[in-house]
C-alpha atoms as a PDB file:
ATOM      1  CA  UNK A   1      94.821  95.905  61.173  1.00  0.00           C
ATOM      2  CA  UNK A   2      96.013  99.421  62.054  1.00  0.00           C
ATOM      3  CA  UNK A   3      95.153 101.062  65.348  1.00  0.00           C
ATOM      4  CA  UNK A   4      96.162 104.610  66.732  1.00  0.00           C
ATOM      5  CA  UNK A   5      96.000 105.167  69.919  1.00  0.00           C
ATOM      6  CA  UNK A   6      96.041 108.971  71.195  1.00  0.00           C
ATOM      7  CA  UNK A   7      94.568 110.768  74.204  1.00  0.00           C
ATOM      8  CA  UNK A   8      92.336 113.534  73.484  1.00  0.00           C
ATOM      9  CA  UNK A   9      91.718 115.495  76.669  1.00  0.00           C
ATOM     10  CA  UNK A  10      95.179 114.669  78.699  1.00  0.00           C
ATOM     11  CA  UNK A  11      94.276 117.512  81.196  1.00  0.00           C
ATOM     12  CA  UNK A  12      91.289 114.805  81.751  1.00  0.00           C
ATOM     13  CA  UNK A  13      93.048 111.719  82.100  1.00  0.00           C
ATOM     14  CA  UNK A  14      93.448 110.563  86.060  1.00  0.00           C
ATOM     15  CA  UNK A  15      96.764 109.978  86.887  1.00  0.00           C
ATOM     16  CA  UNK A  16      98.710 108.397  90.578  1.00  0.00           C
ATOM     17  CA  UNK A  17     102.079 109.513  91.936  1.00  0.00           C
ATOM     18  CA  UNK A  18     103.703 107.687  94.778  1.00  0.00           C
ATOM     19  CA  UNK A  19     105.578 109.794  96.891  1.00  0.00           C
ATOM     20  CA  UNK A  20     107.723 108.227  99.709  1.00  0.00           C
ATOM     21  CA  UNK A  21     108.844 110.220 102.759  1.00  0.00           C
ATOM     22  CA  UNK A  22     109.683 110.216 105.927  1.00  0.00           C
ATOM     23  CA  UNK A  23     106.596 111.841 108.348  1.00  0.00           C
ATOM     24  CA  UNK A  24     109.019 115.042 108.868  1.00  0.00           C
ATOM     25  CA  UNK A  25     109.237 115.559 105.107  1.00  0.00           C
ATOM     26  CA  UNK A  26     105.404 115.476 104.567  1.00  0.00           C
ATOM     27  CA  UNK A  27     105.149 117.809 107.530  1.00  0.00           C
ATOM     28  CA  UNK A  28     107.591 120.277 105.412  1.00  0.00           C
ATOM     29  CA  UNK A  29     105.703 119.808 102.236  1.00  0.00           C
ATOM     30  CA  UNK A  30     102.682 120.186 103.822  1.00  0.00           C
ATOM     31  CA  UNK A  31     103.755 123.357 105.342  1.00  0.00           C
ATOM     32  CA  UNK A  32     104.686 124.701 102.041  1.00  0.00           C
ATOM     33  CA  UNK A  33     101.302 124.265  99.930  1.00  0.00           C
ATOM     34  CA  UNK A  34      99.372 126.884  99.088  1.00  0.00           C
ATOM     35  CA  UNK A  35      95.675 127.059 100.668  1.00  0.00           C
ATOM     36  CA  UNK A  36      94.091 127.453  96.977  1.00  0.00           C
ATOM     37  CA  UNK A  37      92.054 124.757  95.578  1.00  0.00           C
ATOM     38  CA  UNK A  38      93.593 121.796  95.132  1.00  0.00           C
ATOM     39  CA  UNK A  39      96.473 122.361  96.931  1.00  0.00           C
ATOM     40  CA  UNK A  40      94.557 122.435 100.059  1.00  0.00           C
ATOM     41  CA  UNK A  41      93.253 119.152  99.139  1.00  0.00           C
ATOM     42  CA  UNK A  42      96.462 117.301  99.278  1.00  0.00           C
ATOM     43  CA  UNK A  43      97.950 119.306 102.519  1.00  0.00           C
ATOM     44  CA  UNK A  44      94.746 117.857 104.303  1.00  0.00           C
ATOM     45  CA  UNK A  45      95.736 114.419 103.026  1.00  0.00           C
ATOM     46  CA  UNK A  46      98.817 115.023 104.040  1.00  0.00           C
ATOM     47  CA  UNK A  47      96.941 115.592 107.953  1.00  0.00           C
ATOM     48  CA  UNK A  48      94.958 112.718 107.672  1.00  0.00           C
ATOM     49  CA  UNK A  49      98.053 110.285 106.790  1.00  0.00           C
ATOM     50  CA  UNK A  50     100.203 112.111 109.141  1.00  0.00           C
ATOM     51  CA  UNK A  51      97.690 112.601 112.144  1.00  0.00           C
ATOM     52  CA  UNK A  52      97.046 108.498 111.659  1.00  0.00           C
ATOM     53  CA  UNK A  53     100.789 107.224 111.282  1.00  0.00           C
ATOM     54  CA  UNK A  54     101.124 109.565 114.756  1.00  0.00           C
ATOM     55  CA  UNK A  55      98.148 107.743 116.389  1.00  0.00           C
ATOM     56  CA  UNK A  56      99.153 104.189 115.406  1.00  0.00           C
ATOM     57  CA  UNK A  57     102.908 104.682 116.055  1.00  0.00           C
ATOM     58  CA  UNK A  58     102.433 106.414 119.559  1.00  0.00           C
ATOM     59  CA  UNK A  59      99.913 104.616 121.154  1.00  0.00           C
ATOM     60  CA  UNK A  60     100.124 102.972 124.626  1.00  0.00           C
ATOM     61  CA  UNK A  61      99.062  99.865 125.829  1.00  0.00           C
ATOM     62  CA  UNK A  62      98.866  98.768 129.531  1.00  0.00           C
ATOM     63  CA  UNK A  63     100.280  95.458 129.969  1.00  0.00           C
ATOM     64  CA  UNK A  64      99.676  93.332 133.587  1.00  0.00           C
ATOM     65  CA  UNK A  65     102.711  93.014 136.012  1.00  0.00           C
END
């Protein structure tokens, strides 16, 4: 059997990139994206993430004496 394999529309084809940085590098990155589409898309995923790492890592609990 012969098989060839080839993508057709790669502009189409979904794709994942993990990116590992510290919160003050995504702050810099985000600061750096354009506001055009789909920039703007991944600076307000950069918020969300960001904005919830802050909110986890920084809250306060009372504890009894």
């Amino acid at each position: 059997m012969k098989t060839q394999f080839r993508i057709e529309n790669p502009d189409d084809v979904q794709m994942t990139l993990k990116v590992t940085m510290t919160a003050r590098e995504w702050k810099t990155l985000r600061e750096q994206l354009a506001t055009t589409y789909p920039s703007w898309k991944l600076s307000s995923a950069i918020t969300n993430m960001v904005d919830s790492a802050t909110k986890a890592f920084s809250a306060t609990t009372e504890s009894e004496s």
